[in-house]
C-alpha atoms as a PDB file:
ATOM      1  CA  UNK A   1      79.986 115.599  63.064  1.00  0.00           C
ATOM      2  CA  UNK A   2      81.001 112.935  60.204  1.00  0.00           C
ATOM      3  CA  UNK A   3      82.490 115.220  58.216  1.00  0.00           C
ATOM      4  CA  UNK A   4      84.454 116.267  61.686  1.00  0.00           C
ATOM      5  CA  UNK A   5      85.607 112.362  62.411  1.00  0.00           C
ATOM      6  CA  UNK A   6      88.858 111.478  60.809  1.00  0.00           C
ATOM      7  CA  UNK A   7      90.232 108.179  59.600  1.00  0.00           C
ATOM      8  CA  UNK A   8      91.814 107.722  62.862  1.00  0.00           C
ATOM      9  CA  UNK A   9      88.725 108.828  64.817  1.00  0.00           C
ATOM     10  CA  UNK A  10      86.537 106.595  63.224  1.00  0.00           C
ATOM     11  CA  UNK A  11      84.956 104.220  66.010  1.00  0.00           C
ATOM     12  CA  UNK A  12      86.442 101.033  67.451  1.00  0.00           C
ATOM     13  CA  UNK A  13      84.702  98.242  69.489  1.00  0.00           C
ATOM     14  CA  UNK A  14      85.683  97.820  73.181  1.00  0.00           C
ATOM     15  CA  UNK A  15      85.620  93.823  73.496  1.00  0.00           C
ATOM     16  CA  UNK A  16      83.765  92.312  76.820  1.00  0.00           C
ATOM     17  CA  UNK A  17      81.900  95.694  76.748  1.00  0.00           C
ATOM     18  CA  UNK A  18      77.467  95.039  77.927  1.00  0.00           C
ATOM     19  CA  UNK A  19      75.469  95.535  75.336  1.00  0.00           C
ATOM     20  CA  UNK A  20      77.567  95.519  72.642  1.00  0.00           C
ATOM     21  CA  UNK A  21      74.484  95.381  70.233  1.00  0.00           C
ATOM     22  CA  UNK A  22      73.746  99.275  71.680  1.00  0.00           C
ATOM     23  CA  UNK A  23      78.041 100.117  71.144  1.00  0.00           C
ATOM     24  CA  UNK A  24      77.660 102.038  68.175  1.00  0.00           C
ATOM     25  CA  UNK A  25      74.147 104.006  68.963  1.00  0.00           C
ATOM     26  CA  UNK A  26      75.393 104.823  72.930  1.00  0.00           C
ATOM     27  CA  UNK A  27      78.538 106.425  71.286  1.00  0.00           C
ATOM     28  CA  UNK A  28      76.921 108.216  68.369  1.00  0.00           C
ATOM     29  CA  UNK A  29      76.751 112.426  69.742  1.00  0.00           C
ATOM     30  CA  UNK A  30      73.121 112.602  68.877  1.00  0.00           C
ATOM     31  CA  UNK A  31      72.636 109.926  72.390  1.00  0.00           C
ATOM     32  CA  UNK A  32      74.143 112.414  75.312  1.00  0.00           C
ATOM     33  CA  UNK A  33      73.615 115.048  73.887  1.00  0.00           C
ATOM     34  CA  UNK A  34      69.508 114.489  73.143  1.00  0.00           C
ATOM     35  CA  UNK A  35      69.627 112.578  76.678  1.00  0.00           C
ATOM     36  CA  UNK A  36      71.074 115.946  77.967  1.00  0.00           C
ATOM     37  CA  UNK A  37      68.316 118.382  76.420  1.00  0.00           C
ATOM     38  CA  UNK A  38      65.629 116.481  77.342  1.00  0.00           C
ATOM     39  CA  UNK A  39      67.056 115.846  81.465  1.00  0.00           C
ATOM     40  CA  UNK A  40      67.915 119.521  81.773  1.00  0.00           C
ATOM     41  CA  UNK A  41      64.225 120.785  79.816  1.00  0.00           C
ATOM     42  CA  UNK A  42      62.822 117.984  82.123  1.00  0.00           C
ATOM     43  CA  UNK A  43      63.915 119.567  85.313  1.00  0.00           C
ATOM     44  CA  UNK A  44      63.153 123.036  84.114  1.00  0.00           C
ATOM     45  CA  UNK A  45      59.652 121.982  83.735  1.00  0.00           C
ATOM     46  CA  UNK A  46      59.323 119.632  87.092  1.00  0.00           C
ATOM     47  CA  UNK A  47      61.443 121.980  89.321  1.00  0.00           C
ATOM     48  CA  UNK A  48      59.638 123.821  92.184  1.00  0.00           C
ATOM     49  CA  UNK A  49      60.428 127.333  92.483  1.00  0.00           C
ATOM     50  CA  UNK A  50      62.208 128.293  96.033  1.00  0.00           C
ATOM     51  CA  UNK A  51      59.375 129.480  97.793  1.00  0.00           C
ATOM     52  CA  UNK A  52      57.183 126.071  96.868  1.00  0.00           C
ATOM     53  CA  UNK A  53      60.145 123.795  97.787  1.00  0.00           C
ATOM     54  CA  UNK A  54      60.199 125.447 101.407  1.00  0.00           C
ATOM     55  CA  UNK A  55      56.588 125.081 101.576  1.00  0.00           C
ATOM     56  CA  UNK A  56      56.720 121.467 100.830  1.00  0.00           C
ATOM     57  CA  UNK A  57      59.534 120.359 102.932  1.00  0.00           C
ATOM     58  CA  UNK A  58      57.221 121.842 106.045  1.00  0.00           C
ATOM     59  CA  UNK A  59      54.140 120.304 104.687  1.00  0.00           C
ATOM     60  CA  UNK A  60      55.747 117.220 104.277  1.00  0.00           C
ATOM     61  CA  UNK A  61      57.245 117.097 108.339  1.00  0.00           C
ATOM     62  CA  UNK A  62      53.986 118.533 109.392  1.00  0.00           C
ATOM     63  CA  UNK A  63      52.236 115.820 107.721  1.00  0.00           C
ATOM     64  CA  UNK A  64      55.087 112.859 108.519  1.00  0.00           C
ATOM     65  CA  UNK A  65      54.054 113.030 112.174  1.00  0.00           C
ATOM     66  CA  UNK A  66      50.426 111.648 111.699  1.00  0.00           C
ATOM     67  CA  UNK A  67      50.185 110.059 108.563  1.00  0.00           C
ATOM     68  CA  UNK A  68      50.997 106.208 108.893  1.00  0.00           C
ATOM     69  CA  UNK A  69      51.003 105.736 105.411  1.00  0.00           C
ATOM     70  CA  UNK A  70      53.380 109.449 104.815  1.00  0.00           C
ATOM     71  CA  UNK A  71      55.993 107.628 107.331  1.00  0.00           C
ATOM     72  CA  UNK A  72      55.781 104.220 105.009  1.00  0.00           C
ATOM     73  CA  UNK A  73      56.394 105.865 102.293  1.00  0.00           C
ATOM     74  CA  UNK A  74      59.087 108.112 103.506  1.00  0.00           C
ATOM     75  CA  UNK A  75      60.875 104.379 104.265  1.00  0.00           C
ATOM     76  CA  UNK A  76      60.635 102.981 101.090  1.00  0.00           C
ATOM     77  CA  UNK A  77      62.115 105.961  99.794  1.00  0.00           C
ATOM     78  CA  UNK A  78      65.042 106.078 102.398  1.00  0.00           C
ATOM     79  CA  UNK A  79      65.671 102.433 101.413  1.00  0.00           C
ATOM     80  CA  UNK A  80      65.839 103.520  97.466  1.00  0.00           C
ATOM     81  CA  UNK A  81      67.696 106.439  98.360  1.00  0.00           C
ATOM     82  CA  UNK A  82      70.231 104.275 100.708  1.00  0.00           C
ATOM     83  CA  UNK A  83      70.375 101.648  97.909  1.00  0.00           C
ATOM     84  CA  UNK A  84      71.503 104.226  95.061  1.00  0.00           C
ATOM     85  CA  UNK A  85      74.018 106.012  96.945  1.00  0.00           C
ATOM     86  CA  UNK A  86      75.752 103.083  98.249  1.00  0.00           C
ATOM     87  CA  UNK A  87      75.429 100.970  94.846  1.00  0.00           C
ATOM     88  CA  UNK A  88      77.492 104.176  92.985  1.00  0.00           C
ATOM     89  CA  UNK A  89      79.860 104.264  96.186  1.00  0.00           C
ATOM     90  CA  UNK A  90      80.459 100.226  95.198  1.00  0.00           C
ATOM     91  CA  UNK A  91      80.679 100.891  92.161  1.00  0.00           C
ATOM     92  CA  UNK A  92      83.074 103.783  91.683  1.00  0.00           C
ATOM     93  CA  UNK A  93      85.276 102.512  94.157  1.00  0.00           C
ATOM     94  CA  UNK A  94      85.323  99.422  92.015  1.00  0.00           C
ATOM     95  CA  UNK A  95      86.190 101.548  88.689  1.00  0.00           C
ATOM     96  CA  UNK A  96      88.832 103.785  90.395  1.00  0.00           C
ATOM     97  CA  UNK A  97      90.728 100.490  91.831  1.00  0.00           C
ATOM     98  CA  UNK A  98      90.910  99.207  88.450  1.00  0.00           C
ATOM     99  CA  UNK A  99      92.209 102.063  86.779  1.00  0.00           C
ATOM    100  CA  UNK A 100      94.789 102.546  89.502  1.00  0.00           C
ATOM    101  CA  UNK A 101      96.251  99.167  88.951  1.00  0.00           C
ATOM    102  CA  UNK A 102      95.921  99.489  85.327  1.00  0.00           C
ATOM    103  CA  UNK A 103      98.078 102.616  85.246  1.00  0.00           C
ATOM    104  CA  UNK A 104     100.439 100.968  88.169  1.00  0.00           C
ATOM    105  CA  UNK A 105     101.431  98.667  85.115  1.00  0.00           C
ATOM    106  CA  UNK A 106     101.175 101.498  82.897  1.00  0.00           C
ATOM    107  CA  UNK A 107     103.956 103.515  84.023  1.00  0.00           C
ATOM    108  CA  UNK A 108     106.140 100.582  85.261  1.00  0.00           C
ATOM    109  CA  UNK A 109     106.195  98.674  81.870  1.00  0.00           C
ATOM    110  CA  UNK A 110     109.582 100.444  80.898  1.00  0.00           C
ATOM    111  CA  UNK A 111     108.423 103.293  78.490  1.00  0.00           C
ATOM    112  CA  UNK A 112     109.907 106.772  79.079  1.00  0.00           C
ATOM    113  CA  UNK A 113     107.437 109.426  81.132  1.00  0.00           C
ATOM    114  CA  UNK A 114     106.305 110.815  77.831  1.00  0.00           C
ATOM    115  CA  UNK A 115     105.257 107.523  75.933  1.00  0.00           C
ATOM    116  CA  UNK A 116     103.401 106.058  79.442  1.00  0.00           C
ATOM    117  CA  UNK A 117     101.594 109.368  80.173  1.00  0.00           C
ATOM    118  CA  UNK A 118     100.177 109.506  76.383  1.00  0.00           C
ATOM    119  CA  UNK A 119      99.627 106.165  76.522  1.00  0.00           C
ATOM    120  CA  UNK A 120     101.360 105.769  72.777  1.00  0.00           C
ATOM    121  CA  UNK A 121     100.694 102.134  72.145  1.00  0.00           C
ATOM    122  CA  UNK A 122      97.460 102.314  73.669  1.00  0.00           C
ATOM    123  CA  UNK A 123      98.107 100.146  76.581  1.00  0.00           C
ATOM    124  CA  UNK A 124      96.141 101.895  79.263  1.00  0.00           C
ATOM    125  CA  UNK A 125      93.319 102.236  76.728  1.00  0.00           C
ATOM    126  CA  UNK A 126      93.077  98.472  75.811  1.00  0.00           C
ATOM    127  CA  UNK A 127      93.936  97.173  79.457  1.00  0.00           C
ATOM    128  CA  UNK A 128      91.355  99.500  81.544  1.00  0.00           C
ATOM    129  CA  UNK A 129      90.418 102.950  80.226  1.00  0.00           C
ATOM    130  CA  UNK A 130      88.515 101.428  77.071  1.00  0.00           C
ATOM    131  CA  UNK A 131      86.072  99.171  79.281  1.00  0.00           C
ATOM    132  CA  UNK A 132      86.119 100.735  82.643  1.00  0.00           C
ATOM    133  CA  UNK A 133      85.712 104.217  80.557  1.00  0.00           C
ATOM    134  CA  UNK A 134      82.845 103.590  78.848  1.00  0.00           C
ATOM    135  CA  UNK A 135      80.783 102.003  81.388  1.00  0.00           C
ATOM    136  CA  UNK A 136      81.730 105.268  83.481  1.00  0.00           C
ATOM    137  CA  UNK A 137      80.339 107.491  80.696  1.00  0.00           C
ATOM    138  CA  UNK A 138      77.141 104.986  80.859  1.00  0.00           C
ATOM    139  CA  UNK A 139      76.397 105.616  84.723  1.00  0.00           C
ATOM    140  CA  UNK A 140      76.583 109.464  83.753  1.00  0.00           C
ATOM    141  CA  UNK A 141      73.450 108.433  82.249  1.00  0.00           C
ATOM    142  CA  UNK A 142      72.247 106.657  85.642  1.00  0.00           C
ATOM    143  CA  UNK A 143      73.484 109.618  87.902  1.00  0.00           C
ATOM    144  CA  UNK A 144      70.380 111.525  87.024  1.00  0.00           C
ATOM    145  CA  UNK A 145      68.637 109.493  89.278  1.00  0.00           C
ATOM    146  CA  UNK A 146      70.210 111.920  92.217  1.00  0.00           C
ATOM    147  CA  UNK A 147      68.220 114.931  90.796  1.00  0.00           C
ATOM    148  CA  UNK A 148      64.832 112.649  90.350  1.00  0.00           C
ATOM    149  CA  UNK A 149      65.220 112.153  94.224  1.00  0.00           C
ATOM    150  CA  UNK A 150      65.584 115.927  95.076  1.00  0.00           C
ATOM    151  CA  UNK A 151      62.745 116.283  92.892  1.00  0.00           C
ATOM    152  CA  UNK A 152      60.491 113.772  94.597  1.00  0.00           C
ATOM    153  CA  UNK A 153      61.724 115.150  97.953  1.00  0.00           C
ATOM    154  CA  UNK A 154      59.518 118.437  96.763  1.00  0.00           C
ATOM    155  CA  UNK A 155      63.284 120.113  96.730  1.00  0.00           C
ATOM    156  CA  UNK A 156      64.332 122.019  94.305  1.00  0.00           C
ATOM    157  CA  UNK A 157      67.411 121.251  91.645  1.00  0.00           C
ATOM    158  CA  UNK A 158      70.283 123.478  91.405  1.00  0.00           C
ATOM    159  CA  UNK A 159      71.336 124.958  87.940  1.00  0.00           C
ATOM    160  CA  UNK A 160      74.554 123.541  89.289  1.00  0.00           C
ATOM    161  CA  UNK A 161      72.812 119.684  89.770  1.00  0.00           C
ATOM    162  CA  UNK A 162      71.484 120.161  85.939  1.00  0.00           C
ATOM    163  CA  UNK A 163      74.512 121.208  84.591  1.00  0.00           C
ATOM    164  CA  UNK A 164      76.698 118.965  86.387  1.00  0.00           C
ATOM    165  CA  UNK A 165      75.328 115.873  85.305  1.00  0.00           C
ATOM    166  CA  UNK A 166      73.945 116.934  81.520  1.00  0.00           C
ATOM    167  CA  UNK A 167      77.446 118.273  80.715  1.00  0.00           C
ATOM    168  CA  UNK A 168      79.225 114.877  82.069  1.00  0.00           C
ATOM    169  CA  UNK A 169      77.434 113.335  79.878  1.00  0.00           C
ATOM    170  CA  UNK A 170      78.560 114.382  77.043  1.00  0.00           C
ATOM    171  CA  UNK A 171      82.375 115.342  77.945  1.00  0.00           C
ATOM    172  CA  UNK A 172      82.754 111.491  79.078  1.00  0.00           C
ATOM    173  CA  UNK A 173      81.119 110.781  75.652  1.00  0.00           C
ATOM    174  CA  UNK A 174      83.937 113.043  73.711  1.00  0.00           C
ATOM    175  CA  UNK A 175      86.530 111.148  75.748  1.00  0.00           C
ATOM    176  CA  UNK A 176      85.248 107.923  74.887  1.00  0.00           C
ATOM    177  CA  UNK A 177      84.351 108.072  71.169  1.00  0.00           C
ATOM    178  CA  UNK A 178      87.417 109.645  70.668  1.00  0.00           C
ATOM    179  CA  UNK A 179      89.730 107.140  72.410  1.00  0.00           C
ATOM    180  CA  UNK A 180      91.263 110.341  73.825  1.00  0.00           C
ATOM    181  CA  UNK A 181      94.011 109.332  76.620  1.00  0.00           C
ATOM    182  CA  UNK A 182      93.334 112.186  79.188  1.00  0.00           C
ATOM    183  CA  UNK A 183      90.007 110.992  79.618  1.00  0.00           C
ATOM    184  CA  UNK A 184      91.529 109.265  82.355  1.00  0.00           C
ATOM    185  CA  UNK A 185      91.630 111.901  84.514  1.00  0.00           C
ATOM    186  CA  UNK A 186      87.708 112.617  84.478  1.00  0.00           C
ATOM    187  CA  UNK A 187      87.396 108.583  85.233  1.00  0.00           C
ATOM    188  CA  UNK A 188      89.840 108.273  88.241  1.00  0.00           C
ATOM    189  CA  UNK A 189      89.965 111.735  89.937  1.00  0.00           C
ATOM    190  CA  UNK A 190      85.789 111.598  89.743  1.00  0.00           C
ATOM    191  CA  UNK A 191      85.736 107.687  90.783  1.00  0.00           C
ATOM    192  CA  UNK A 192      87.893 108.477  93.751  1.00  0.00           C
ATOM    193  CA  UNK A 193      85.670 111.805  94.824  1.00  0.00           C
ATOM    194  CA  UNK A 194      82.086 109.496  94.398  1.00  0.00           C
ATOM    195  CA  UNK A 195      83.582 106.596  96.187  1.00  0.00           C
ATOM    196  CA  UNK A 196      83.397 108.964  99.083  1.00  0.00           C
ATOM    197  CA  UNK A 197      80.665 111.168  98.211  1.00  0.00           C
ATOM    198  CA  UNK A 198      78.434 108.553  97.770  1.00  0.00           C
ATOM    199  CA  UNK A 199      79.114 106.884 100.900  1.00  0.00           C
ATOM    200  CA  UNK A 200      79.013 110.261 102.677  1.00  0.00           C
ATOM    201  CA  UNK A 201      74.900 110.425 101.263  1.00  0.00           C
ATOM    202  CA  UNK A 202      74.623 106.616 101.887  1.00  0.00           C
ATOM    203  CA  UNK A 203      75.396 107.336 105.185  1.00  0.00           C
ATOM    204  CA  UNK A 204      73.078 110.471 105.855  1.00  0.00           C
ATOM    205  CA  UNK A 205      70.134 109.072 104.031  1.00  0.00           C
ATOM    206  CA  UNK A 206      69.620 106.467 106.877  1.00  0.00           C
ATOM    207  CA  UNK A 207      70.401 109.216 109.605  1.00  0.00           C
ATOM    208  CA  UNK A 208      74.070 109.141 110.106  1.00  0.00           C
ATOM    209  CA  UNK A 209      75.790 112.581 109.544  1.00  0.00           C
ATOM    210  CA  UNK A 210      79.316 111.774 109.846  1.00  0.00           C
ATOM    211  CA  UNK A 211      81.404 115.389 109.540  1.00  0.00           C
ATOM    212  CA  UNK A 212      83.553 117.026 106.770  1.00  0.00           C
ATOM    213  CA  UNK A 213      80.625 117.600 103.892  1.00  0.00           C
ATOM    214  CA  UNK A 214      81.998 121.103 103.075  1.00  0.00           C
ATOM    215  CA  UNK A 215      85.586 119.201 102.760  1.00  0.00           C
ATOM    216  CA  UNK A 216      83.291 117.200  99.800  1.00  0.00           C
ATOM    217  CA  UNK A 217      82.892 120.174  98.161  1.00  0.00           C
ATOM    218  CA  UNK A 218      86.579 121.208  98.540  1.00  0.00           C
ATOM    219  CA  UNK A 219      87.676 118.008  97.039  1.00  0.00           C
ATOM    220  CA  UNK A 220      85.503 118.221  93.929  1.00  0.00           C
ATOM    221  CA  UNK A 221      86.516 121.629  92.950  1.00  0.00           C
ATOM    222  CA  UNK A 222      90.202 120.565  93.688  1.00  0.00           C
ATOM    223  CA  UNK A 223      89.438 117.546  91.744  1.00  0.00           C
ATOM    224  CA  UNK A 224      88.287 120.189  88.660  1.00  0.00           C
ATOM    225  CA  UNK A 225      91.690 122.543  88.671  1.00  0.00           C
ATOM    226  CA  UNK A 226      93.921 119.664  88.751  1.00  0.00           C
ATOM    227  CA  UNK A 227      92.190 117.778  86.279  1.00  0.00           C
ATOM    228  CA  UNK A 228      92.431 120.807  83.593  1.00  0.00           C
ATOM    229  CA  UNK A 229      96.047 121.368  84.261  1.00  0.00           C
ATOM    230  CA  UNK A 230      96.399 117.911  83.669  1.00  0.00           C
ATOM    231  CA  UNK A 231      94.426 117.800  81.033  1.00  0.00           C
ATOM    232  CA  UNK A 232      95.926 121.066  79.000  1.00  0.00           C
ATOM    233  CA  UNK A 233      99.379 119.717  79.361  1.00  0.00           C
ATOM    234  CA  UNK A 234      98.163 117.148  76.684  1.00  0.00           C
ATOM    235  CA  UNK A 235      97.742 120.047  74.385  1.00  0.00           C
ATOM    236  CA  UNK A 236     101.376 121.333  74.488  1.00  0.00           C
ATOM    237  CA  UNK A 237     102.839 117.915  74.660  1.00  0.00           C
ATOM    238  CA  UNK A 238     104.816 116.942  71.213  1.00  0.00           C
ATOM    239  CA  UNK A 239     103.614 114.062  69.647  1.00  0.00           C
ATOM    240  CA  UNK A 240     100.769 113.326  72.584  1.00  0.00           C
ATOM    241  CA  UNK A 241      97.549 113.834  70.961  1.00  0.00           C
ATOM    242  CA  UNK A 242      97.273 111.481  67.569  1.00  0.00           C
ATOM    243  CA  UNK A 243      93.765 112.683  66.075  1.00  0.00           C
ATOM    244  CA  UNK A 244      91.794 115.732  65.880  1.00  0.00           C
ATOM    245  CA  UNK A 245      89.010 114.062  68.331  1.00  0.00           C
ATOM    246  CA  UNK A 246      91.557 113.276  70.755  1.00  0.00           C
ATOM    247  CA  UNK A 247      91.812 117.145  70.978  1.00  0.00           C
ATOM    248  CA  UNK A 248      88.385 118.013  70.879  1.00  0.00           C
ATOM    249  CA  UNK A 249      87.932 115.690  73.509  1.00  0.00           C
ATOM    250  CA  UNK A 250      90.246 117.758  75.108  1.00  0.00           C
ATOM    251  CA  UNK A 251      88.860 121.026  74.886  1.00  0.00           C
ATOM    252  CA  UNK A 252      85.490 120.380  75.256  1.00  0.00           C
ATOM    253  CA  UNK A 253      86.094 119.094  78.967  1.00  0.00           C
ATOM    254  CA  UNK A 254      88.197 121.838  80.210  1.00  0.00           C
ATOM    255  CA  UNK A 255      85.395 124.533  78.510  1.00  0.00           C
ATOM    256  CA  UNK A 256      83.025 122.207  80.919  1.00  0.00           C
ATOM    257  CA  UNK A 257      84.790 121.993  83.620  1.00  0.00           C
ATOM    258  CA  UNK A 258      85.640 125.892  83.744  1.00  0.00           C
ATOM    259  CA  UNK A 259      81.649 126.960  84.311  1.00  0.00           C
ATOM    260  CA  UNK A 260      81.689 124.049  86.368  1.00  0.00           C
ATOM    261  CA  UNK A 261      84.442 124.989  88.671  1.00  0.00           C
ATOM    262  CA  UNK A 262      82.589 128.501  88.995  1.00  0.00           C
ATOM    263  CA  UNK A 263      79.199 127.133  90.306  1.00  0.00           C
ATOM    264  CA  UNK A 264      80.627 124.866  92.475  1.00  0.00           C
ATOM    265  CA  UNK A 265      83.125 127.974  94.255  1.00  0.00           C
ATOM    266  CA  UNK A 266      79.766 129.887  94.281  1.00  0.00           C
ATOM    267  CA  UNK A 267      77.863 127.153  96.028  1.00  0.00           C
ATOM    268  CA  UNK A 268      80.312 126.976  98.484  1.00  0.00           C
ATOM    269  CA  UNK A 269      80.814 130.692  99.287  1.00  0.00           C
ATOM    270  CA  UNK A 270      76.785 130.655  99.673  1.00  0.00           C
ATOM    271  CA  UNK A 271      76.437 127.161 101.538  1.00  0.00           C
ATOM    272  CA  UNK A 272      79.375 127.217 103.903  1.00  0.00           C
ATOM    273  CA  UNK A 273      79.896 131.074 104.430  1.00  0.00           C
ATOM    274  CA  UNK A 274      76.466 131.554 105.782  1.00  0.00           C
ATOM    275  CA  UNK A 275      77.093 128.428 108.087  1.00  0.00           C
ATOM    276  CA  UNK A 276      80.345 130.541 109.349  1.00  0.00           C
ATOM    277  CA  UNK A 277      78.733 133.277 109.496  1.00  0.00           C
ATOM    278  CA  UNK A 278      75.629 132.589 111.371  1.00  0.00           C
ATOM    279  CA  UNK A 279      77.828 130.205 113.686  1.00  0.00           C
ATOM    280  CA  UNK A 280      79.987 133.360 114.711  1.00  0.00           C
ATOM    281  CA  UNK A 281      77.028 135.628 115.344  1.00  0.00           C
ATOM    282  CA  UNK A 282      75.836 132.888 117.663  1.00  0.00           C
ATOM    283  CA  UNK A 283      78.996 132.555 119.098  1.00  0.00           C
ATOM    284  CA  UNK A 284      79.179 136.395 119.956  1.00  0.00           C
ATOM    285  CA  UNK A 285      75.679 136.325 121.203  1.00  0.00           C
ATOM    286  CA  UNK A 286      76.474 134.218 123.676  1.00  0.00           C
ATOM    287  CA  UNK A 287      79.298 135.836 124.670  1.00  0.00           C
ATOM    288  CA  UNK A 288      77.532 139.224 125.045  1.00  0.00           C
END
C-alpha cells in the first residue's frame, strides 16, 4: 500500500476531528480491514445455524412467559436495543443535514457544474465532507453492534448483515484516506436511508410496527444504483479525479456495492415474495 500512495495521496489531518492522537492509525488500511476479518470470522464462529436459531426464538417465548427474571432481562435489552437505534437515527440525521447545507453552499458559490461537482478547490471537503466523513467511516465501526444484537437474540446473521457492514468499513475508509470527492455520495444517500431506518427499528424494538419496511429495502437498493452511476461518472469526467487514490477509492466502492446490490435484490425476492405469496393463497382460501 505505500508504495501504492502518491505524493498527492499522502495523508492530511482533518482539524476539530476526536481523537486526533488515533488520526493516523484509524486511517492506516491495516485498521478496517483487520477490524473487518476479525467481525466477519467472529460471526462465522458465534452464528447459529437456521435450525438452532428457530429453536431458540421458541425456547426463548416459551420460557419469557414464566421466568421473571427472562422478562427483566428481555427489558434491559429492549431499552439497549431502543437506545442504539434511535442514537444512529440522531445521529445520521445530524450528518446528512450537514452535508446538505454544506453542498447547498457548494454548488451556489459561483463555480461552473463541473468545478462544484468535483469539488476542485476542495471546498466541500474542508467545509463538511472531511469531518462529517470521517466520523461516518468511524460509526461503520460502531454499526456492528446491530449484528451483536441479532446474535444475542439467538438469531442468526445474514451473509448479507456480515458483508454489509465489514465491506463499509473499508470502502468509507478508501474514501476517506484518499480525500476522494464522490465519497459523498456513500455519506449522504446512506445518512438519509439510516435516518429512517433507524427510526423505523427504534420504533419496532419498543412494539410499534409502523408500515412500509419492504419500502426500506427498496430505498437502500435504490440508494446503491444511483450511487454507482453517480459515482462512475467521476471516472469519465476530464480533469475530476486528481490522484490515483481518488480513483481507487472509486472503484473499490462500486466493486462493493455491486455484490451488495445483489444480496440485497435477493433478500427481497425471498423476504417480501413469500409475504405476497402466502398473503394471496390466503386470500383465495377464503374466497373458495
Amino acid at each position: 500500500m505505500a508504495a501504492f500512495v502518491a505524493e498527492a495521496d499522502k495523508l492530511t489531518y482533518i482539524p476539530g476531528v476526536p481523537f486526533p492522537e488515533y488520526y493516523e492509525a484509524l486511517l492506516n488500511w491495516k485498521t478496517p480491514v483487520v477490524i473487518g476479518a476479525v467481525y466477519a470470522t467472529t460471526v462465522h464462529m458465534l452464528n447459529p445455524s437456521a435450525t438452532t436459531a428457530k429453536l431458540s426464538r421458541v425456547e426463548a417465548k416459551n420460557r419469557g412467559e414464566h421466568n421473571k427474571a427472562t422478562k427483566s432481562n428481555n427489558k434491559l435489552m429492549t431499552l439497549f436495543v431502543f437506545l442504539h437505534n434511535t442514537a444512529l437515527a440522531l445521529y445520521s440525521g445530524i450528518t446528512f443535514y450537514n452535508m446538505v447545507i454544506s453542498m447547498h453552499k457548494l454548488f451556489n458559490r459561483g463555480n461552473s457544474i463541473h468545478d462544484a461537482y468535483c469539488d476542485k478547490d476542495g471546498f466541500l471537503w474542508n467545509d463538511s465532507l472531511g469531518y462529517w466523513g470521517y466520523l461516518f467511516y468511524l460509526s461503520k465501526f460502531y454499526e456492528v453492534i446491530d449484528t451483536a444484537i441479532i446474535l444475542l437474540k439467538g438469531r442468526r446473521s445474514s451473509l448479507l448483515q456480515t458483508y454489509h457492514h465489514a465491506g463499509a468499513m473499508i470502502t468509507m475508509w478508501a474514501g476517506i484516506r484518499f480525500r476522494s470527492p464522490p465519497i459523498w455520495i456513500f455519506v449522504v444517500f446512506n445518512s438519509l436511508i439510516h435516518s429512517i431506518m433507524y427510526t423505523y427499528y427504534a420504533m419496532t424494538s419498543i412494539g410499534l410496527h409502523p408500515p412500509g419496511k419492504r419500502y426500506l429495502t427498496s430505498m437502500q437498493i435504490s440508494q446503491f444504483l444511483v450511487g454507482m452511476s453517480c459515482a462512475l461518472s467521476y471516472l469519465f469526467l476530464p480533469n475530476c479525479l486528481a490522484t490515483p487514490g481518488q480513483k481507487f477509492a472509486v472503484i473499490l466502492n462500486v466493486l462493493y456495492l455491486l455484490p451488495l446490490t445483489y444480496l440485497f435484490v435477493d433478500f427481497a425476492r425471498k423476504t417480501y415474495g413469500k409475504r405476497v405469496a402466502a398473503a394471496a393463497a390466503s386470500v383465495a382460501k377464503k374466497a373458495q
